[in-house]
C-alpha atoms as a PDB file:
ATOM      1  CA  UNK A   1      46.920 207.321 190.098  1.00  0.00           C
ATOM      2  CA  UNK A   2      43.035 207.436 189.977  1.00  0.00           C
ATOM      3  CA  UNK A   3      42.530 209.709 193.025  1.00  0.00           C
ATOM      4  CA  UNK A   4      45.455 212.095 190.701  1.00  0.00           C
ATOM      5  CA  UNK A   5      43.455 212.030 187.877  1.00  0.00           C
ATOM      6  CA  UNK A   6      40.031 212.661 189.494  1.00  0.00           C
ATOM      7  CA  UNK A   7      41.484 215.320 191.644  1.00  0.00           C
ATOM      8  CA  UNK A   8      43.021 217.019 188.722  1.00  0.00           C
ATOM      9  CA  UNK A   9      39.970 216.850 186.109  1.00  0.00           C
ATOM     10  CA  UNK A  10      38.052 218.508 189.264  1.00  0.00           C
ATOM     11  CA  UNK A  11      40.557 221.162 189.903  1.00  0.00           C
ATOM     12  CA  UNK A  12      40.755 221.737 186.708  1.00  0.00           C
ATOM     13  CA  UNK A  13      36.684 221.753 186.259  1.00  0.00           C
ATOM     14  CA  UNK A  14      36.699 224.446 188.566  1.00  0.00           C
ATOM     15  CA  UNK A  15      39.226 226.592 187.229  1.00  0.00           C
ATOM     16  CA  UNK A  16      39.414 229.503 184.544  1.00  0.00           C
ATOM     17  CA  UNK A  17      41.082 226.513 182.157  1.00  0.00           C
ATOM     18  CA  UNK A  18      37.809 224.699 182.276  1.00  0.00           C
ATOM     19  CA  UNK A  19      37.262 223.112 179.105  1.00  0.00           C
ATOM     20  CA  UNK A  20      40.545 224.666 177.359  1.00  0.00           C
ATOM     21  CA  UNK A  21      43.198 222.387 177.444  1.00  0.00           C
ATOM     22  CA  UNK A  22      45.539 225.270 175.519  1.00  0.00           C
ATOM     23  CA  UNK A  23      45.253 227.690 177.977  1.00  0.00           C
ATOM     24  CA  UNK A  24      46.243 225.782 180.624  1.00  0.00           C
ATOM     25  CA  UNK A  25      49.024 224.360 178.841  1.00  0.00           C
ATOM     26  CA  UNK A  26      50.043 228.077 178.092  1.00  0.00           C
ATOM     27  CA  UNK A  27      49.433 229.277 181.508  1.00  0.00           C
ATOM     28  CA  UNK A  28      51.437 225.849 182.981  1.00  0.00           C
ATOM     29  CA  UNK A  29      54.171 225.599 180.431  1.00  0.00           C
ATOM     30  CA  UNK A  30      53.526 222.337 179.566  1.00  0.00           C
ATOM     31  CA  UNK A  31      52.789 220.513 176.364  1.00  0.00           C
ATOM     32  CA  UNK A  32      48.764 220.052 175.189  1.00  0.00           C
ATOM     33  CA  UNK A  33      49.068 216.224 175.087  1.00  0.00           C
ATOM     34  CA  UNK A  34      50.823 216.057 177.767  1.00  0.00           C
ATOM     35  CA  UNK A  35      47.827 217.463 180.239  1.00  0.00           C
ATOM     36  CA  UNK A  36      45.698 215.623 177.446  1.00  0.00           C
ATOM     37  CA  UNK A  37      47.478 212.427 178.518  1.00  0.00           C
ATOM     38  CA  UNK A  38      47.131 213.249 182.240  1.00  0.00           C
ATOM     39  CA  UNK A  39      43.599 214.081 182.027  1.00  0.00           C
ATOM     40  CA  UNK A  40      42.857 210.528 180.572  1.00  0.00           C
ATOM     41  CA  UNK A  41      44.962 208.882 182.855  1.00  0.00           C
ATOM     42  CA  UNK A  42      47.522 208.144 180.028  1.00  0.00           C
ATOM     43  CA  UNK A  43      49.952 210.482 182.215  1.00  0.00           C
ATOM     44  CA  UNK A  44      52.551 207.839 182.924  1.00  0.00           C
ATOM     45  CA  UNK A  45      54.841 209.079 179.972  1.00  0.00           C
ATOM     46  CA  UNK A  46      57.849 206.102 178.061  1.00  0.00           C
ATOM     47  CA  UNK A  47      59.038 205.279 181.444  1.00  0.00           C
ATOM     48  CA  UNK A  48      56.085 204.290 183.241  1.00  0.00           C
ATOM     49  CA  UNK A  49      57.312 206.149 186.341  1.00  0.00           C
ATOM     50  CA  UNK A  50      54.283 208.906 186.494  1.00  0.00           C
ATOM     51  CA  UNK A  51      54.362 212.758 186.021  1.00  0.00           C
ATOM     52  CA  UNK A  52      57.651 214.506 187.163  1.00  0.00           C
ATOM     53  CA  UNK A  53      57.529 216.485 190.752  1.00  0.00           C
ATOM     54  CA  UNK A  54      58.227 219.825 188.462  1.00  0.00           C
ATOM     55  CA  UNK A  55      55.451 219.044 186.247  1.00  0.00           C
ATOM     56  CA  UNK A  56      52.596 218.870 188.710  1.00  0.00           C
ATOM     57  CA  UNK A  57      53.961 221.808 190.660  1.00  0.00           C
ATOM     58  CA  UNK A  58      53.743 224.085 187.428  1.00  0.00           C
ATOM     59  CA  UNK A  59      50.073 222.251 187.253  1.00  0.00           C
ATOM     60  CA  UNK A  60      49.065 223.185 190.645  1.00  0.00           C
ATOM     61  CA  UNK A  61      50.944 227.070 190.957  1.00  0.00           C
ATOM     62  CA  UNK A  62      48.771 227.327 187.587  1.00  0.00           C
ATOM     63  CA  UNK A  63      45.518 226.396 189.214  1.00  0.00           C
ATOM     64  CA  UNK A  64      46.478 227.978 192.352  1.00  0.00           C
ATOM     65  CA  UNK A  65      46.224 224.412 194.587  1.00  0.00           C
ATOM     66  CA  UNK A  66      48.154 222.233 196.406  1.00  0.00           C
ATOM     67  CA  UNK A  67      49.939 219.176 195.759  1.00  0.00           C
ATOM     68  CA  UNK A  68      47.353 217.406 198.912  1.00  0.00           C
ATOM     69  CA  UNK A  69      44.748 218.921 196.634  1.00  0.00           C
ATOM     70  CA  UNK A  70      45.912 216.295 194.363  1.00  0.00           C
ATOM     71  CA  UNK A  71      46.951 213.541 196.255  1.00  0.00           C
ATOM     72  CA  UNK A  72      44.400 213.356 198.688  1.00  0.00           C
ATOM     73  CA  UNK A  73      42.538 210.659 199.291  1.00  0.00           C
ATOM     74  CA  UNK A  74      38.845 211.730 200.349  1.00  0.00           C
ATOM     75  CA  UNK A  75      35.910 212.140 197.966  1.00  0.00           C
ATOM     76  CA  UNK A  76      36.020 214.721 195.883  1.00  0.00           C
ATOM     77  CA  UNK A  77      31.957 216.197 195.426  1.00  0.00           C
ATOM     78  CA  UNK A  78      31.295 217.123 191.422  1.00  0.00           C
ATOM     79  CA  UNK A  79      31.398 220.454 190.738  1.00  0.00           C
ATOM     80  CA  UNK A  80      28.470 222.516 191.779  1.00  0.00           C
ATOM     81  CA  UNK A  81      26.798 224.660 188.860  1.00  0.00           C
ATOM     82  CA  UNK A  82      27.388 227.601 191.097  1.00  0.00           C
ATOM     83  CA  UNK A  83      31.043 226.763 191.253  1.00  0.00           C
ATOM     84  CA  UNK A  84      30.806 226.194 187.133  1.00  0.00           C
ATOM     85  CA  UNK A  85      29.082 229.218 186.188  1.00  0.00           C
ATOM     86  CA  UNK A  86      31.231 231.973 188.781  1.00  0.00           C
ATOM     87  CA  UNK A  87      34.505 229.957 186.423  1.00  0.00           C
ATOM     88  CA  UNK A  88      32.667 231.503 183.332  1.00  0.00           C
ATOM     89  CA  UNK A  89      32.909 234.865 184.799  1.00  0.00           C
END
């Protein structure tokens, strides 16, 4: 679940939803605590069995990525300022 959670917060890092958790929850559908929750790596919900398959779909059709984005396991780089500062535009 780390390599989820890193992958995510640097998807997300990247993204027009940088640093507003409400507008991606309003562009994904999906509660505020609960992409608080996975974004802390709190994500695993009452039943302990991780995010639903539907869940991170909306997630990655909202950040325009793909579930290997996720998943994968390589070494994801931090976020260039470049990459930051073209998000603000």
């Amino acid at each position: 679940m780390d390599t989820f959670k890193k992958n995510l917060n640097y998807h997300i890092s990247l993204s027009e939803y940088a640093g507003s958790l409400r507008s991606l929850s309003i562009a994904s559908g999906l509660q505020p605590s609960y992409l608080s929750n996975l974004l802390n790596g709190n994500g695993l919900g009452k039943t302990k069995a991780g995010p639903g398959i539907l869940n991170i779909n909306k997630i990655c059709k909202t950040l325009g990525i793909t579930l290997d984005d996720l998943f994968k396991e390589s070494e994801v780089s931090p976020p260039r300022i470049e990459d930051l500062l073209k998000c603000r535009n």
